[in-house]
PDB file of N, CA and C in Angstrom:
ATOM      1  N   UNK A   1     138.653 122.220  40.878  1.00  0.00           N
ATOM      2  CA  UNK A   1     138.287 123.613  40.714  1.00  0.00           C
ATOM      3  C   UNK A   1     137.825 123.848  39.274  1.00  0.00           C
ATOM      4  N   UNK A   2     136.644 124.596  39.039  1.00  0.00           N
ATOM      5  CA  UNK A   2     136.034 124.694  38.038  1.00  0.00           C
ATOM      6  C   UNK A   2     136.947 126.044  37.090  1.00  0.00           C
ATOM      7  N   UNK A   3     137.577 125.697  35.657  1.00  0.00           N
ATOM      8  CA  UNK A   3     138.214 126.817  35.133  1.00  0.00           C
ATOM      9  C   UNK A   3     136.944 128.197  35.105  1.00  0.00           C
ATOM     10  N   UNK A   4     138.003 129.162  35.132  1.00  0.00           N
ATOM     11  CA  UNK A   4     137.254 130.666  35.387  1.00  0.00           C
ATOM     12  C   UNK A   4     136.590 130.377  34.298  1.00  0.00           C
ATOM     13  N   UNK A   5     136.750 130.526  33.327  1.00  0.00           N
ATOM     14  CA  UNK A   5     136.111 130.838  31.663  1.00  0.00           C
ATOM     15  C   UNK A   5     134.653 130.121  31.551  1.00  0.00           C
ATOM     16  N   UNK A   6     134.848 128.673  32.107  1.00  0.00           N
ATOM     17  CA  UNK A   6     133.425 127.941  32.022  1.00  0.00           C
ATOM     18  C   UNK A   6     132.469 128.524  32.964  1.00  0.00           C
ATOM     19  N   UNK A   7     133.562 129.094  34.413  1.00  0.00           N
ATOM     20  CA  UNK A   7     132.354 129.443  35.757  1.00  0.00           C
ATOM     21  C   UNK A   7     131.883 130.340  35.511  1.00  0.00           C
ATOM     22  N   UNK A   8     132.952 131.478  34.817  1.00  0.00           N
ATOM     23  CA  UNK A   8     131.990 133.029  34.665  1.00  0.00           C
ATOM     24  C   UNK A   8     130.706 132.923  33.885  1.00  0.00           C
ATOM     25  N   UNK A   9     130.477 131.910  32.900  1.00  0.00           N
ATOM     26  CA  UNK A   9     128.981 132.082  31.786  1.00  0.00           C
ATOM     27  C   UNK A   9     128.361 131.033  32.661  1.00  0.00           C
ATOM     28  N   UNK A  10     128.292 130.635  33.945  1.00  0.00           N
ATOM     29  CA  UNK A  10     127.078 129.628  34.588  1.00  0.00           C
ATOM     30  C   UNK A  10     127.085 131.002  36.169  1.00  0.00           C
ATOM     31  N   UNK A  11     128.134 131.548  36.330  1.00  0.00           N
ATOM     32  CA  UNK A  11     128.079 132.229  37.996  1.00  0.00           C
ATOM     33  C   UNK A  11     126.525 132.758  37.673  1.00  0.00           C
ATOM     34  N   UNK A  12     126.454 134.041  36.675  1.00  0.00           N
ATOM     35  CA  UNK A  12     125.406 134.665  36.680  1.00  0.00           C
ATOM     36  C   UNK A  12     124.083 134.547  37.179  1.00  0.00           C
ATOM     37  N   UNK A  13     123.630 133.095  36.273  1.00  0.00           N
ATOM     38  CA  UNK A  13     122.678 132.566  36.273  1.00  0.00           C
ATOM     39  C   UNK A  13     122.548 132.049  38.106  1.00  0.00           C
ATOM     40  N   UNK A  14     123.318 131.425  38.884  1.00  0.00           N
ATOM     41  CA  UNK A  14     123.639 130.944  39.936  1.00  0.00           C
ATOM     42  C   UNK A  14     123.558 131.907  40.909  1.00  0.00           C
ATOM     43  N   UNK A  15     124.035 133.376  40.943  1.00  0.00           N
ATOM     44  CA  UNK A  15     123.678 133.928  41.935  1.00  0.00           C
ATOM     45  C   UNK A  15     122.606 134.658  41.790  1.00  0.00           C
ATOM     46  N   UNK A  16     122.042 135.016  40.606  1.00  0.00           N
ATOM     47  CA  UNK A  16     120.389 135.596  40.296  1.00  0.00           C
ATOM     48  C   UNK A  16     119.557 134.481  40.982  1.00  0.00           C
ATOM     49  N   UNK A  17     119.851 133.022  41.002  1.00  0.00           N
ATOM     50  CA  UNK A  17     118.984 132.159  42.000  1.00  0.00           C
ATOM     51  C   UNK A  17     119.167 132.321  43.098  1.00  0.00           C
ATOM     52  N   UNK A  18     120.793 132.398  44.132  1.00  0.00           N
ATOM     53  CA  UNK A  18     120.113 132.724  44.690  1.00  0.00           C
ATOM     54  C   UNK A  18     119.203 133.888  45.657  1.00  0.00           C
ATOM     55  N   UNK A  19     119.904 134.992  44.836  1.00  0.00           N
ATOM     56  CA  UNK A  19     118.801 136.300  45.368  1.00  0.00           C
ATOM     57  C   UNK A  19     117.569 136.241  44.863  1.00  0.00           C
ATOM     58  N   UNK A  20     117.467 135.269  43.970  1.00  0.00           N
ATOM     59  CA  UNK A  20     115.611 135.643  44.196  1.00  0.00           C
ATOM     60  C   UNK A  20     114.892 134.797  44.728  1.00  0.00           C
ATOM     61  N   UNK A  21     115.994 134.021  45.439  1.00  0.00           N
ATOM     62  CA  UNK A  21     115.027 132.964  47.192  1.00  0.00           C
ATOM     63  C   UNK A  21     115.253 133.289  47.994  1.00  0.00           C
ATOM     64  N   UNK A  22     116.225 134.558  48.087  1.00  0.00           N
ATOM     65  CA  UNK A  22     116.129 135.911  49.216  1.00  0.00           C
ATOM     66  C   UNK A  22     116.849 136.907  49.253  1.00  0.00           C
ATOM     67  N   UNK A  23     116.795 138.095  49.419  1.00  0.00           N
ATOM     68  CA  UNK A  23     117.225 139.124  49.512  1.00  0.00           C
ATOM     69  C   UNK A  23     118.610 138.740  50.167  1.00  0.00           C
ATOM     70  N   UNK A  24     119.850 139.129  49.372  1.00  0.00           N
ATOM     71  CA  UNK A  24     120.898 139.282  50.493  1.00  0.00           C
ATOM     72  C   UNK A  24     122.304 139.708  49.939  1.00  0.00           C
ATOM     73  N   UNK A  25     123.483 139.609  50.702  1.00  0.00           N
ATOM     74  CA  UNK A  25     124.346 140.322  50.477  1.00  0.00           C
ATOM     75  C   UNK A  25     125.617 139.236  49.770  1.00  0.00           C
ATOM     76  N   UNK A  26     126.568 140.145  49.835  1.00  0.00           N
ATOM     77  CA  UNK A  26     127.680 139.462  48.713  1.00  0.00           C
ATOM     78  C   UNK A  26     128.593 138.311  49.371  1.00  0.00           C
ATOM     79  N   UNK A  27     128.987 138.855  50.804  1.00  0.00           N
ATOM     80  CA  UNK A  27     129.298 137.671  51.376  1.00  0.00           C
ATOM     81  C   UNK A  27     128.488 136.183  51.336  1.00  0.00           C
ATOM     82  N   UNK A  28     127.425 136.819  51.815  1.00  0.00           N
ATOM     83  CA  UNK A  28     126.794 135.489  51.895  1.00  0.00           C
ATOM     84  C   UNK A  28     126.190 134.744  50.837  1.00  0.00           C
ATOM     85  N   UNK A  29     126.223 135.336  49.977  1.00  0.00           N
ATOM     86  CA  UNK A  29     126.233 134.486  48.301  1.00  0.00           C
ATOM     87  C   UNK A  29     127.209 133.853  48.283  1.00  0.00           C
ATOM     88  N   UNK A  30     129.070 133.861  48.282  1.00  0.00           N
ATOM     89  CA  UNK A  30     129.785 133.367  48.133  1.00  0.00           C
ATOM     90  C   UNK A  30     129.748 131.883  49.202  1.00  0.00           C
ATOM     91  N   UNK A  31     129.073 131.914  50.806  1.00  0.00           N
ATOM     92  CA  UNK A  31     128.861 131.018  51.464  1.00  0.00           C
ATOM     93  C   UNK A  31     127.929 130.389  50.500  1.00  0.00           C
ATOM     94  N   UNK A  32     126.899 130.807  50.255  1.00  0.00           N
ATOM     95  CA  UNK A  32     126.053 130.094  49.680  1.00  0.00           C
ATOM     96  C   UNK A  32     126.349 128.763  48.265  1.00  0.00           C
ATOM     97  N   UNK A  33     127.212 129.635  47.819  1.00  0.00           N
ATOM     98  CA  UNK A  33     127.468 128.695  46.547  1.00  0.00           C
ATOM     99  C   UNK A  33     128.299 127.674  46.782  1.00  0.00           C
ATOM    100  N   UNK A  34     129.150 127.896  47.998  1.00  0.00           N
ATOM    101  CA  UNK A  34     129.979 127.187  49.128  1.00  0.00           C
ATOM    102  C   UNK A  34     129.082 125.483  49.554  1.00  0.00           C
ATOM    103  N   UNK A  35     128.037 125.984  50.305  1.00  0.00           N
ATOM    104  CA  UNK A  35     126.999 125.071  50.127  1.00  0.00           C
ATOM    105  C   UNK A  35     126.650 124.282  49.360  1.00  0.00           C
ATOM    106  N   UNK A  36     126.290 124.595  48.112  1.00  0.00           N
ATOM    107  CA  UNK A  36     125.872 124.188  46.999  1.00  0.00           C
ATOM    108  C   UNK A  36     126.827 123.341  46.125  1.00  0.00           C
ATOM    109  N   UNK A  37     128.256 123.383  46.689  1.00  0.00           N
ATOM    110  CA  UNK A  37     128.841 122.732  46.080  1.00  0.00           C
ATOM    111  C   UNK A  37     130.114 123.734  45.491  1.00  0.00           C
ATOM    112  N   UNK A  38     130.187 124.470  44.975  1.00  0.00           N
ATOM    113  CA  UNK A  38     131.303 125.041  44.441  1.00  0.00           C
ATOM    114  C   UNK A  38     132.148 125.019  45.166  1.00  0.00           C
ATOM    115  N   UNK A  39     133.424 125.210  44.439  1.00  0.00           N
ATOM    116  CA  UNK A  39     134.553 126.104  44.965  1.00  0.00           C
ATOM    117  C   UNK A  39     134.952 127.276  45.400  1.00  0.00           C
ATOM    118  N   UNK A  40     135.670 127.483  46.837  1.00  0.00           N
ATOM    119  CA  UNK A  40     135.723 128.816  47.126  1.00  0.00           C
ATOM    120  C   UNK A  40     135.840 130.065  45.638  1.00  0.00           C
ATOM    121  N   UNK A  41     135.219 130.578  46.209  1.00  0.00           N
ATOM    122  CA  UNK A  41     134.997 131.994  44.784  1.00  0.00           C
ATOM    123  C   UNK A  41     134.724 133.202  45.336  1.00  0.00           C
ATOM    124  N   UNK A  42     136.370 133.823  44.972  1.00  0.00           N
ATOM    125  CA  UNK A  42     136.697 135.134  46.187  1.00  0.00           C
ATOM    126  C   UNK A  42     135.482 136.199  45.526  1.00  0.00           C
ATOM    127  N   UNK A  43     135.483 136.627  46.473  1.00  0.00           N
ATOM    128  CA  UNK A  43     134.392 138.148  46.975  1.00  0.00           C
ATOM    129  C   UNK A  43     135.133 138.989  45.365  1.00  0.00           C
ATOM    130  N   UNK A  44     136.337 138.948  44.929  1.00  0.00           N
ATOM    131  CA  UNK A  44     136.627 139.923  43.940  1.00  0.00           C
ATOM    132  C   UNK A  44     136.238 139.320  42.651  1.00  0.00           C
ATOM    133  N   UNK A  45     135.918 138.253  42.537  1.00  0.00           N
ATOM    134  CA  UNK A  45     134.923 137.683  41.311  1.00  0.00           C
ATOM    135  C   UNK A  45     133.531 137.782  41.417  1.00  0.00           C
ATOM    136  N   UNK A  46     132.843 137.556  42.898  1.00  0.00           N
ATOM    137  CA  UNK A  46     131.426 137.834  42.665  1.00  0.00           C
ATOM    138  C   UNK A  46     130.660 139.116  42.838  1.00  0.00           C
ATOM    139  N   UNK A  47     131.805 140.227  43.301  1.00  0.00           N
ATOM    140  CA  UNK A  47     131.731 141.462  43.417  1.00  0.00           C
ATOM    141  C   UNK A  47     131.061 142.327  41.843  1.00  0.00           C
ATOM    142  N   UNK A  48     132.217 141.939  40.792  1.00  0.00           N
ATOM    143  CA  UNK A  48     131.964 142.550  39.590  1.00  0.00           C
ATOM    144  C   UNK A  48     131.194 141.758  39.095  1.00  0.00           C
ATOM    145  N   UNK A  49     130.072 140.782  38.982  1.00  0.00           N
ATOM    146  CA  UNK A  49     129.026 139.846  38.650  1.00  0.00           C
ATOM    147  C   UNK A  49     127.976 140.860  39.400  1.00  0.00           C
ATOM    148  N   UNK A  50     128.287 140.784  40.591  1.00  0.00           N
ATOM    149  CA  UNK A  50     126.896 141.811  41.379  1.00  0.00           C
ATOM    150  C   UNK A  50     126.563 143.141  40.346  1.00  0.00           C
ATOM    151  N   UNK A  51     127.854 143.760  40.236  1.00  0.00           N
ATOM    152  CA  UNK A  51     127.987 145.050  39.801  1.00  0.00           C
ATOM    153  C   UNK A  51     127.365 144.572  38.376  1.00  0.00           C
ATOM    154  N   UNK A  52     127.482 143.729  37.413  1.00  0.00           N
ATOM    155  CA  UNK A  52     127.342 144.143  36.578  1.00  0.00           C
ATOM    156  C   UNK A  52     125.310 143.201  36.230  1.00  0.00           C
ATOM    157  N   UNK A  53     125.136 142.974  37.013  1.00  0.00           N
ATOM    158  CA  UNK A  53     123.492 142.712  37.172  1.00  0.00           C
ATOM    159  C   UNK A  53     122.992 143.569  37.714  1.00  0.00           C
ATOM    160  N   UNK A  54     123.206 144.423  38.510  1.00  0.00           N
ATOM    161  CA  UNK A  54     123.033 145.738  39.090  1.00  0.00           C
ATOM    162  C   UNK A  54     122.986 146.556  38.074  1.00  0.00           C
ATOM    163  N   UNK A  55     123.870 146.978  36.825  1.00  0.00           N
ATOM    164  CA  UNK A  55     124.046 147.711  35.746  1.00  0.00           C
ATOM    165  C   UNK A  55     123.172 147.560  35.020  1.00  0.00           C
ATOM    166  N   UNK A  56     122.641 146.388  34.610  1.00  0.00           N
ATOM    167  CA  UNK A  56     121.832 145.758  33.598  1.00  0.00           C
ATOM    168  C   UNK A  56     120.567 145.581  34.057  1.00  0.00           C
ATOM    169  N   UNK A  57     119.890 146.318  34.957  1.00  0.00           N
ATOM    170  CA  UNK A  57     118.382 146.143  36.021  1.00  0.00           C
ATOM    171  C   UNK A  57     117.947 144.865  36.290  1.00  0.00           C
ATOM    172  N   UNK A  58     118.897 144.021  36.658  1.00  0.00           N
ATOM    173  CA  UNK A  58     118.495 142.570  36.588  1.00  0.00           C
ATOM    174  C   UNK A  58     118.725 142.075  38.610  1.00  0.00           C
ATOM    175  N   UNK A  59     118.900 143.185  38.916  1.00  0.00           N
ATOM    176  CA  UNK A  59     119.128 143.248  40.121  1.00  0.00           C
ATOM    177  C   UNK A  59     118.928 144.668  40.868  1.00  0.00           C
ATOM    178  N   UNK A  60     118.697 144.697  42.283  1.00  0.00           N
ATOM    179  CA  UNK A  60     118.654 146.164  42.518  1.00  0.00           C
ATOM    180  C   UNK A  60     119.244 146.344  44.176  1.00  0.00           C
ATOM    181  N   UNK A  61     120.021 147.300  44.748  1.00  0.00           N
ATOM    182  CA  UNK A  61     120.748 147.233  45.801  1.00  0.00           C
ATOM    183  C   UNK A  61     120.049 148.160  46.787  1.00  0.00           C
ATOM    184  N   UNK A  62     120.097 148.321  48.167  1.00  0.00           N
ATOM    185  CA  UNK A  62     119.896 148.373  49.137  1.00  0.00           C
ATOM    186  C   UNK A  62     120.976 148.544  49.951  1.00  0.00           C
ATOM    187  N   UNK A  63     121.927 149.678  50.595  1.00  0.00           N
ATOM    188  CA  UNK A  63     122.446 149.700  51.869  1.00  0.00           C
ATOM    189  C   UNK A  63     121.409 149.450  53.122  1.00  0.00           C
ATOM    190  N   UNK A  64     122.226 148.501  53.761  1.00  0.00           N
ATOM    191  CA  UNK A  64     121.205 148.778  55.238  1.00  0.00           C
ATOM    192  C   UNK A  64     122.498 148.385  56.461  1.00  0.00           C
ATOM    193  N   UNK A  65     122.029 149.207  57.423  1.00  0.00           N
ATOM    194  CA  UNK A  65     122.906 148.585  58.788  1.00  0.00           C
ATOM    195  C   UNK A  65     123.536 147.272  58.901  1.00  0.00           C
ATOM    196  N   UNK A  66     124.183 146.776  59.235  1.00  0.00           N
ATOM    197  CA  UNK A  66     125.001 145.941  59.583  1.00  0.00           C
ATOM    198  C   UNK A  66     125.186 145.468  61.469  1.00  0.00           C
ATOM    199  N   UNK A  67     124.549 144.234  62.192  1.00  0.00           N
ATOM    200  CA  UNK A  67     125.158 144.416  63.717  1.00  0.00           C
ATOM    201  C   UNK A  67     126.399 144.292  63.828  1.00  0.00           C
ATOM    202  N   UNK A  68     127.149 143.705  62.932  1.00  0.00           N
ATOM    203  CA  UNK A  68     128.720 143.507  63.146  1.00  0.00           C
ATOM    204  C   UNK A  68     129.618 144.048  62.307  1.00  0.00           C
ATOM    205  N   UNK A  69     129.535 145.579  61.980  1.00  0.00           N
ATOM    206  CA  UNK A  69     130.357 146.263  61.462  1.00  0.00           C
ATOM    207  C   UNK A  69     129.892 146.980  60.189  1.00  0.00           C
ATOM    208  N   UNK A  70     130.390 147.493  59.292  1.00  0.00           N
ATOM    209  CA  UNK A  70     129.482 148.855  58.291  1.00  0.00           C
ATOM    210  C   UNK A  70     128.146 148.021  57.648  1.00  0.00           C
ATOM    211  N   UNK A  71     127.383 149.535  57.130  1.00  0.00           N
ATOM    212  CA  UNK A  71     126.371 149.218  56.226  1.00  0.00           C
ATOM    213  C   UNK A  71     126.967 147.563  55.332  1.00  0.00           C
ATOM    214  N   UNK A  72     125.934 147.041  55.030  1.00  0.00           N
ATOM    215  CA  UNK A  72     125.976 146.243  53.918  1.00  0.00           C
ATOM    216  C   UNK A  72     124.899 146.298  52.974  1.00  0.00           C
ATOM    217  N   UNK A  73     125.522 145.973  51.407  1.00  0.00           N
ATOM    218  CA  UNK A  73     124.944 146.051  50.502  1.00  0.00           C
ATOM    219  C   UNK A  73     124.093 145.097  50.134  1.00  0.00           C
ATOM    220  N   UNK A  74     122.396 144.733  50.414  1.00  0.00           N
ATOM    221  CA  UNK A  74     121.718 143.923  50.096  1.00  0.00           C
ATOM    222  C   UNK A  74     120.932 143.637  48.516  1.00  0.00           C
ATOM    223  N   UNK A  75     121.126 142.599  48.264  1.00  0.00           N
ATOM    224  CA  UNK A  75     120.631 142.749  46.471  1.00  0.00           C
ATOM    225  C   UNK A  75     119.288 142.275  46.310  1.00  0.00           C
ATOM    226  N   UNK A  76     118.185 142.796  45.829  1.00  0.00           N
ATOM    227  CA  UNK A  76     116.970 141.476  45.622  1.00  0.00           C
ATOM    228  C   UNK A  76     117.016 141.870  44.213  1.00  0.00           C
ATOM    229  N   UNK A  77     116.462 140.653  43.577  1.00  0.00           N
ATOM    230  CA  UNK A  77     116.060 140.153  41.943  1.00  0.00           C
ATOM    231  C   UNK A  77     114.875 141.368  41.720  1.00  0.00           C
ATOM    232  N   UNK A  78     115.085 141.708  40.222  1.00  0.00           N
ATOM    233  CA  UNK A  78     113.383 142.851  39.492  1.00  0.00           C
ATOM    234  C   UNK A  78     113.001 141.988  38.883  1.00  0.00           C
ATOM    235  N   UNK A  79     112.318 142.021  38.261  1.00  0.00           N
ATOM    236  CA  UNK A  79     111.392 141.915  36.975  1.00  0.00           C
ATOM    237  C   UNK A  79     111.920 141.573  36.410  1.00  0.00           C
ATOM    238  N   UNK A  80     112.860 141.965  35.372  1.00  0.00           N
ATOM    239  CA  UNK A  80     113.833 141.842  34.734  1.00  0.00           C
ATOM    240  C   UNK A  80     114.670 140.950  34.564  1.00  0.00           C
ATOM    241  N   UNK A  81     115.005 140.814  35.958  1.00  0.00           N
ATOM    242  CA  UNK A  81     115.907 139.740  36.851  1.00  0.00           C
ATOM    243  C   UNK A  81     115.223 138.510  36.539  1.00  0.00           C
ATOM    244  N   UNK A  82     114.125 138.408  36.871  1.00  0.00           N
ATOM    245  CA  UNK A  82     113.023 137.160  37.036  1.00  0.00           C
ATOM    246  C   UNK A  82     113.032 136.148  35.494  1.00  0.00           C
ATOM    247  N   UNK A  83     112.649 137.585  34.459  1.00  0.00           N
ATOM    248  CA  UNK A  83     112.976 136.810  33.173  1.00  0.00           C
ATOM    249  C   UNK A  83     114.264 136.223  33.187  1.00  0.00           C
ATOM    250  N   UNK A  84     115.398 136.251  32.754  1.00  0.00           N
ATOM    251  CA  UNK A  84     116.733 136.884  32.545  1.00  0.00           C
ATOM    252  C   UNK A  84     117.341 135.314  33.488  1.00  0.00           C
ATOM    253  N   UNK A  85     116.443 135.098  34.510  1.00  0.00           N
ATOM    254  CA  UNK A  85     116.775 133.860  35.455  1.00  0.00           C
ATOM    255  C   UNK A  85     116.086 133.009  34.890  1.00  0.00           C
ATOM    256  N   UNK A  86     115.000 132.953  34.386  1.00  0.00           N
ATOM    257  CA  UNK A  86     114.057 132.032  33.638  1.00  0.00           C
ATOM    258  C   UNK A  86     114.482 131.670  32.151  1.00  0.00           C
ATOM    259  N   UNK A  87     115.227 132.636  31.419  1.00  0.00           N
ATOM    260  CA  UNK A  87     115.993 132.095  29.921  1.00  0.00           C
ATOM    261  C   UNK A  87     117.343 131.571  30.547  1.00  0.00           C
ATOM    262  N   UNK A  88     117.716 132.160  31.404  1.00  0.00           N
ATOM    263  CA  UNK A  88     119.209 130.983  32.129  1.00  0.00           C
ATOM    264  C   UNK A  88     118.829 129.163  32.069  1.00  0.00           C
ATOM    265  N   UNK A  89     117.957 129.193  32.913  1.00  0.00           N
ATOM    266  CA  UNK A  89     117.320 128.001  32.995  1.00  0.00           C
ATOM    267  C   UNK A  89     117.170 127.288  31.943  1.00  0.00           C
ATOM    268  N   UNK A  90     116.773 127.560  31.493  1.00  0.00           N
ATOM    269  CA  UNK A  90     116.295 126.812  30.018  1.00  0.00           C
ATOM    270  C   UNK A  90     117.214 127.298  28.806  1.00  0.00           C
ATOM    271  N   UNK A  91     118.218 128.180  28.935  1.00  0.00           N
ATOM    272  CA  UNK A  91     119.407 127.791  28.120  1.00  0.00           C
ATOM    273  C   UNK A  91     120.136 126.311  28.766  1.00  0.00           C
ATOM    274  N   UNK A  92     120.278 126.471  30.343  1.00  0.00           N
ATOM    275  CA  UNK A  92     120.932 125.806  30.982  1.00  0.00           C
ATOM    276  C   UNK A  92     120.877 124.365  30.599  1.00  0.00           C
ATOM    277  N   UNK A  93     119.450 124.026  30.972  1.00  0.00           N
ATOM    278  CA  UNK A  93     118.486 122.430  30.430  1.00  0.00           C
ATOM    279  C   UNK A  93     119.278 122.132  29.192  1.00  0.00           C
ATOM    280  N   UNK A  94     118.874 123.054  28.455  1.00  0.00           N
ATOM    281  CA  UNK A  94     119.054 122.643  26.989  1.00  0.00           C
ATOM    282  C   UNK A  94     120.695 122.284  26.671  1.00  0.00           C
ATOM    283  N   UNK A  95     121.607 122.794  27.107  1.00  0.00           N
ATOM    284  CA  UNK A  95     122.759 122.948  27.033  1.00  0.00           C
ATOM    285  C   UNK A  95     123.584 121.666  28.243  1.00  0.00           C
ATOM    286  N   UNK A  96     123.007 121.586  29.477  1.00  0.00           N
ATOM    287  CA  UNK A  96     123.135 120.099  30.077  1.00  0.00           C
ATOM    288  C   UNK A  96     122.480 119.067  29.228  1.00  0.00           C
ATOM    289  N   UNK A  97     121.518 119.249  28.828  1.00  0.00           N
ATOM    290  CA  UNK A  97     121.253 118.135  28.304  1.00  0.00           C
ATOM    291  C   UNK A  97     122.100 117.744  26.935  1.00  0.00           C
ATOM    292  N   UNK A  98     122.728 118.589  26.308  1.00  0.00           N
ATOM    293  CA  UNK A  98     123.287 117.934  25.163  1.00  0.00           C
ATOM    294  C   UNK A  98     124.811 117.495  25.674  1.00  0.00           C
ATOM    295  N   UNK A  99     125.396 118.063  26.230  1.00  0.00           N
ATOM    296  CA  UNK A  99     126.531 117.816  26.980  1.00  0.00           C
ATOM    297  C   UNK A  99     126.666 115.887  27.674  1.00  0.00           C
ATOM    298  N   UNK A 100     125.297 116.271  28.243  1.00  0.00           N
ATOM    299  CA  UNK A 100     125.559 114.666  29.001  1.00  0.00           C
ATOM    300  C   UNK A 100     124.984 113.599  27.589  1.00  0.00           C
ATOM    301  N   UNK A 101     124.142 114.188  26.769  1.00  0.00           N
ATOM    302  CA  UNK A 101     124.149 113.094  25.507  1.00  0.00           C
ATOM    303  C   UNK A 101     125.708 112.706  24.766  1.00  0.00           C
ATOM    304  N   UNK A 102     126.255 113.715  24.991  1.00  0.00           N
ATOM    305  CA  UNK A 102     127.573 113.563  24.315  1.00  0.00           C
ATOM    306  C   UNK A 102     128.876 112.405  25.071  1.00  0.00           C
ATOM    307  N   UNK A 103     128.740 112.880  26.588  1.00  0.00           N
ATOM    308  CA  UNK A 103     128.945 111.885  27.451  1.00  0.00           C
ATOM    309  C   UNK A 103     128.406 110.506  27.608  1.00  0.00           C
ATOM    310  N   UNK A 104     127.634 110.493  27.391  1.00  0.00           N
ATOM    311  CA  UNK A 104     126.930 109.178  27.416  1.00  0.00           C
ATOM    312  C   UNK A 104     126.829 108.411  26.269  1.00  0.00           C
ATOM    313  N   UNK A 105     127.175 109.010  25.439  1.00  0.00           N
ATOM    314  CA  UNK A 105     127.387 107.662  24.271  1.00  0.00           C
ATOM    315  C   UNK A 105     128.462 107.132  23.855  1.00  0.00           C
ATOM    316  N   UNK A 106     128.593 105.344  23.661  1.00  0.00           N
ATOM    317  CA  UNK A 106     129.560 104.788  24.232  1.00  0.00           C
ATOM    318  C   UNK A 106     130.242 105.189  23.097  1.00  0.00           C
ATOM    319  N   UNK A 107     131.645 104.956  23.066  1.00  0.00           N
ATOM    320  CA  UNK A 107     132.671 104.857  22.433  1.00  0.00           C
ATOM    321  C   UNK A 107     132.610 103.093  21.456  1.00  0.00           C
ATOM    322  N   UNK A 108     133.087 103.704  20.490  1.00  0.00           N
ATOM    323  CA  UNK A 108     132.980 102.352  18.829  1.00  0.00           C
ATOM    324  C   UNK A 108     134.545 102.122  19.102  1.00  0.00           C
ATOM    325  N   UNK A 109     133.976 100.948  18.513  1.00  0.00           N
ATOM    326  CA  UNK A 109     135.549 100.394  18.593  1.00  0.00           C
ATOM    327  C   UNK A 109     137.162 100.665  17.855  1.00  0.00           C
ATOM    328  N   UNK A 110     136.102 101.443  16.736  1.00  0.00           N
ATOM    329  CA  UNK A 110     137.136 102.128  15.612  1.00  0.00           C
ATOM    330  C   UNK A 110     138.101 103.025  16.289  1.00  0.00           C
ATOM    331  N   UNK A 111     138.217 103.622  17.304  1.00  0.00           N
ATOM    332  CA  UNK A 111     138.552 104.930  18.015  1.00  0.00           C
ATOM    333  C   UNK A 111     139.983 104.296  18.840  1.00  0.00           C
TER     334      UNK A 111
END
């Protein structure tokens, strides 16, 4: 399980991807990242992440009907969003990449 502290400064970036390869709701982001590999990550952590990309116009919401029970809240990516996902990225690169340089170089014998 990935500690909270490291997941909260990568979630962001992670669920702005994937609402802007489609419109959708909060449950199914949490399946999604499910997919992708993570660890379960309750609805009350990716709830206030929604909310607060929603706050910041980096996201924008939509109630719509539901067939299996109330409205649900659908999110798609702005403008905003689009940048904001595009400096993630390339903080991201830049920041994997020094990480695994650090990993990858062998250990001296002095140590």
């Amino acid at each position: 399980m990935i500690p909270s502290q490291m997941l909260k400064g990568i979630l962001e970036g992670c669920i702005l991807k994937i609402i802007s390869r489609n419109e959708t709701y909060g449950y199914e982001i949490a399946q999604k990242l499910l997919e992708y590999g993570f660890s379960p990550i309750a609805e009350g952590t990716i709830y206030p992440v929604l909310l607060r990309l929603e706050k910041n116009d980096l996201i924008c919401a939509q109630y719509r009907e539901s067939s299996c029970g109330p409205k649900r809240k659908y999110f798609s990516i702005t403008a905003s969003g689009k940048k904001e996902l595009h400096a993630f990225l390339e903080n991201w690169q830049e920041l994997e990449t020094g990480v695994n340089r650090v990993f990858a170089e062998k250990e001296t014998e002095n140590q």
